[in-house]
C-alpha atoms as a PDB file:
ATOM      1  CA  UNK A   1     -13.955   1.685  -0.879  1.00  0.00           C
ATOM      2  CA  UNK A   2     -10.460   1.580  -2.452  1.00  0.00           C
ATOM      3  CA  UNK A   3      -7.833  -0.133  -0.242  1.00  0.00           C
ATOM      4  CA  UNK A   4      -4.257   0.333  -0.060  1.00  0.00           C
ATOM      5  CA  UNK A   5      -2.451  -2.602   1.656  1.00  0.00           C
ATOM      6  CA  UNK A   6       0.976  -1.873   3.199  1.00  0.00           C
ATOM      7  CA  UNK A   7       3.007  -5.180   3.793  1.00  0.00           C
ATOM      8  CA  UNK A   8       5.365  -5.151   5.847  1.00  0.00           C
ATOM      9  CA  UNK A   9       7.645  -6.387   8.887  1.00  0.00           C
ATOM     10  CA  UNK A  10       6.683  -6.093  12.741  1.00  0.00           C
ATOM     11  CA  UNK A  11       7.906  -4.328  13.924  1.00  0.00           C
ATOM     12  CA  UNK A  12       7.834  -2.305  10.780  1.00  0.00           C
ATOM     13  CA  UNK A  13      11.076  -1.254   9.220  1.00  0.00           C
ATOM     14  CA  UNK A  14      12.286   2.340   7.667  1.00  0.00           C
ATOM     15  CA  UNK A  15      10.912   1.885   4.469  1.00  0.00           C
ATOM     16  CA  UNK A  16       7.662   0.148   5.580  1.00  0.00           C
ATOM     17  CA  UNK A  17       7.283   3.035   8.282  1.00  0.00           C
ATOM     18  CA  UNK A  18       7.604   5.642   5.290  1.00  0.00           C
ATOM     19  CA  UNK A  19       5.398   3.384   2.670  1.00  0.00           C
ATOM     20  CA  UNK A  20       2.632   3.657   5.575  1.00  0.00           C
ATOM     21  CA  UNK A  21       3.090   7.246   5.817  1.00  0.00           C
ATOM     22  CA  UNK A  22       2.999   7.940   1.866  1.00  0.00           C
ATOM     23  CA  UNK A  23      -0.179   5.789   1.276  1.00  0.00           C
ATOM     24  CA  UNK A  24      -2.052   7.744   4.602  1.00  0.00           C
ATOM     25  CA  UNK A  25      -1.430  11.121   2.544  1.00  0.00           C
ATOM     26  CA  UNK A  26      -2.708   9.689  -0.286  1.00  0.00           C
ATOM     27  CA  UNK A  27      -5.561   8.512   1.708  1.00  0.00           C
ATOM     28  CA  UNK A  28      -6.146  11.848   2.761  1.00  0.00           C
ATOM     29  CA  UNK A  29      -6.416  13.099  -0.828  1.00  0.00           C
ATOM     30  CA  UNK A  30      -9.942  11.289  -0.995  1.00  0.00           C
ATOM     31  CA  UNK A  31     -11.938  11.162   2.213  1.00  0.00           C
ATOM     32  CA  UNK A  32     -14.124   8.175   2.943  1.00  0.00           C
ATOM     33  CA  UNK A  33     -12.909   6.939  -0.372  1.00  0.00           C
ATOM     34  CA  UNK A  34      -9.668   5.187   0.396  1.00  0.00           C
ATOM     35  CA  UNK A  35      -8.318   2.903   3.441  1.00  0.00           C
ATOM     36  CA  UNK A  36      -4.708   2.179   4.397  1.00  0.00           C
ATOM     37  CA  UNK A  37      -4.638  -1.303   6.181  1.00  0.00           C
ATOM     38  CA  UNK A  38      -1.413  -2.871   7.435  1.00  0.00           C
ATOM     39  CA  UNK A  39      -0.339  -6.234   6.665  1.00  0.00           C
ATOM     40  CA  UNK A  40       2.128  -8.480   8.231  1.00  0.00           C
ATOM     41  CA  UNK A  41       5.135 -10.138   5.819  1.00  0.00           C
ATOM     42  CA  UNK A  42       4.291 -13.190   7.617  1.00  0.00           C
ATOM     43  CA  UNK A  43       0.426 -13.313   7.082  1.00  0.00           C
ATOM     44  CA  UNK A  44      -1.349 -16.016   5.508  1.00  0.00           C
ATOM     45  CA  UNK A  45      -2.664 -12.994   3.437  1.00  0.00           C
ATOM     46  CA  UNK A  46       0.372 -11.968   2.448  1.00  0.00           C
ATOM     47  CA  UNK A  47       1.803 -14.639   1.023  1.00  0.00           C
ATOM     48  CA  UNK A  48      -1.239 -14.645  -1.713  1.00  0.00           C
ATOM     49  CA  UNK A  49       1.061 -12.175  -3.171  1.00  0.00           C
ATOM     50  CA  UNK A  50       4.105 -14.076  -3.301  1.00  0.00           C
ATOM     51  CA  UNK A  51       6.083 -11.396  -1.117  1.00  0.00           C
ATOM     52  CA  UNK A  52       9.622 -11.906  -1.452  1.00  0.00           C
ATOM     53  CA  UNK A  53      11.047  -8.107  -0.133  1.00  0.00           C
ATOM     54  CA  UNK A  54       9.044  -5.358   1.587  1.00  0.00           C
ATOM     55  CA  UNK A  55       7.564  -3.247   1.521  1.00  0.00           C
ATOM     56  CA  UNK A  56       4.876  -4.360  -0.899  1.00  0.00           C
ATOM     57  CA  UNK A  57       2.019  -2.140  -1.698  1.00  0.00           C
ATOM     58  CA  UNK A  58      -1.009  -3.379  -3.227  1.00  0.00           C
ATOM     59  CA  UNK A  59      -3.834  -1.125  -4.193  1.00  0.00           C
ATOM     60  CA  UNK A  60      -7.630  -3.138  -4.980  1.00  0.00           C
ATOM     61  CA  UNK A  61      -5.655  -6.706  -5.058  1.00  0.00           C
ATOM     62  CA  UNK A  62      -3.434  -5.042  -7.881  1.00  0.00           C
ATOM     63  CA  UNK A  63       0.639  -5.496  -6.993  1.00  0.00           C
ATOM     64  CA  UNK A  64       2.177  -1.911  -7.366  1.00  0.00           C
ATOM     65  CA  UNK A  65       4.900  -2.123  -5.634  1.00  0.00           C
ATOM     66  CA  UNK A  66       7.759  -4.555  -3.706  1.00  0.00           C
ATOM     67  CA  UNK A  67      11.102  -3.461  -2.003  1.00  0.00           C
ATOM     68  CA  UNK A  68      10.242   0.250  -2.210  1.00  0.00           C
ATOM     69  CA  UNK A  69       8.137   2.810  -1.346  1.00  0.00           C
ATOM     70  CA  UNK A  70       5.962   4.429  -3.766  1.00  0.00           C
ATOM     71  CA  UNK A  71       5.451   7.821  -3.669  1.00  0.00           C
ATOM     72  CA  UNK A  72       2.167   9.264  -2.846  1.00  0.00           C
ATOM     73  CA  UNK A  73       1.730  11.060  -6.184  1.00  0.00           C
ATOM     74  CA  UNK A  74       2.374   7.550  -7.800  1.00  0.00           C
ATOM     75  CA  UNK A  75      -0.592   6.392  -5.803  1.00  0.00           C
ATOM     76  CA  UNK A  76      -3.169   8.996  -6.114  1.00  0.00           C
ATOM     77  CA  UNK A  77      -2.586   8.303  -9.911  1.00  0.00           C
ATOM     78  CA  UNK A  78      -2.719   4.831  -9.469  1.00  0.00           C
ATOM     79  CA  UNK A  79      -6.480   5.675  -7.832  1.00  0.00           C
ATOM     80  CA  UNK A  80      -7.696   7.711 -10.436  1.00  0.00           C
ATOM     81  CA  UNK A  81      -7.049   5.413 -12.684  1.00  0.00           C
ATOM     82  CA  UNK A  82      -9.648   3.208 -10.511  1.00  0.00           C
ATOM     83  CA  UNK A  83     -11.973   5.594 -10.378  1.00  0.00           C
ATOM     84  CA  UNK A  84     -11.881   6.848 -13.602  1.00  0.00           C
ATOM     85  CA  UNK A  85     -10.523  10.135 -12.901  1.00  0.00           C
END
């Protein structure tokens, strides 16, 4: 299972509202293949990324993205990449 980690404020700001929305479309793209999971900016987990702005989008443990929100083409690439496609 590939995950896609949205961090993010509570409650969640505009951008981390629409970097949620763009990685669940992306999700979509590949059923039972991908998993959006939300993570607070104050977590103990995120701070193994160093998070300094947010959103921060992290796809398999692998930094993407901080302070913007990737688009959902930019992630679906990002995933085929992972899965060799």
């Amino acid at each position: 299972m590939i995950t896609i980690q949205i961090i993010g404020t509570t409650p969640p700001c505009a951008k981390c509202k629409r970097a949620e929305k763009e990685a669940q479309k992306t999700a979509e793209q590949f059923p039972g293949q991908v998993q959006v999971i939300k993570i607070d900016a104050l977590s103990p987990e995120a701070e193994r990324y160093g998070l300094v702005v947010t959103p921060t989008v992290v796809v398999n443990e692998q930094l993407v993205g901080s302070g913007k929100v990737r688009p959902a083409d930019q992630l679906v690439a990002k995933i085929k990449q992972i899965i060799g496609g």
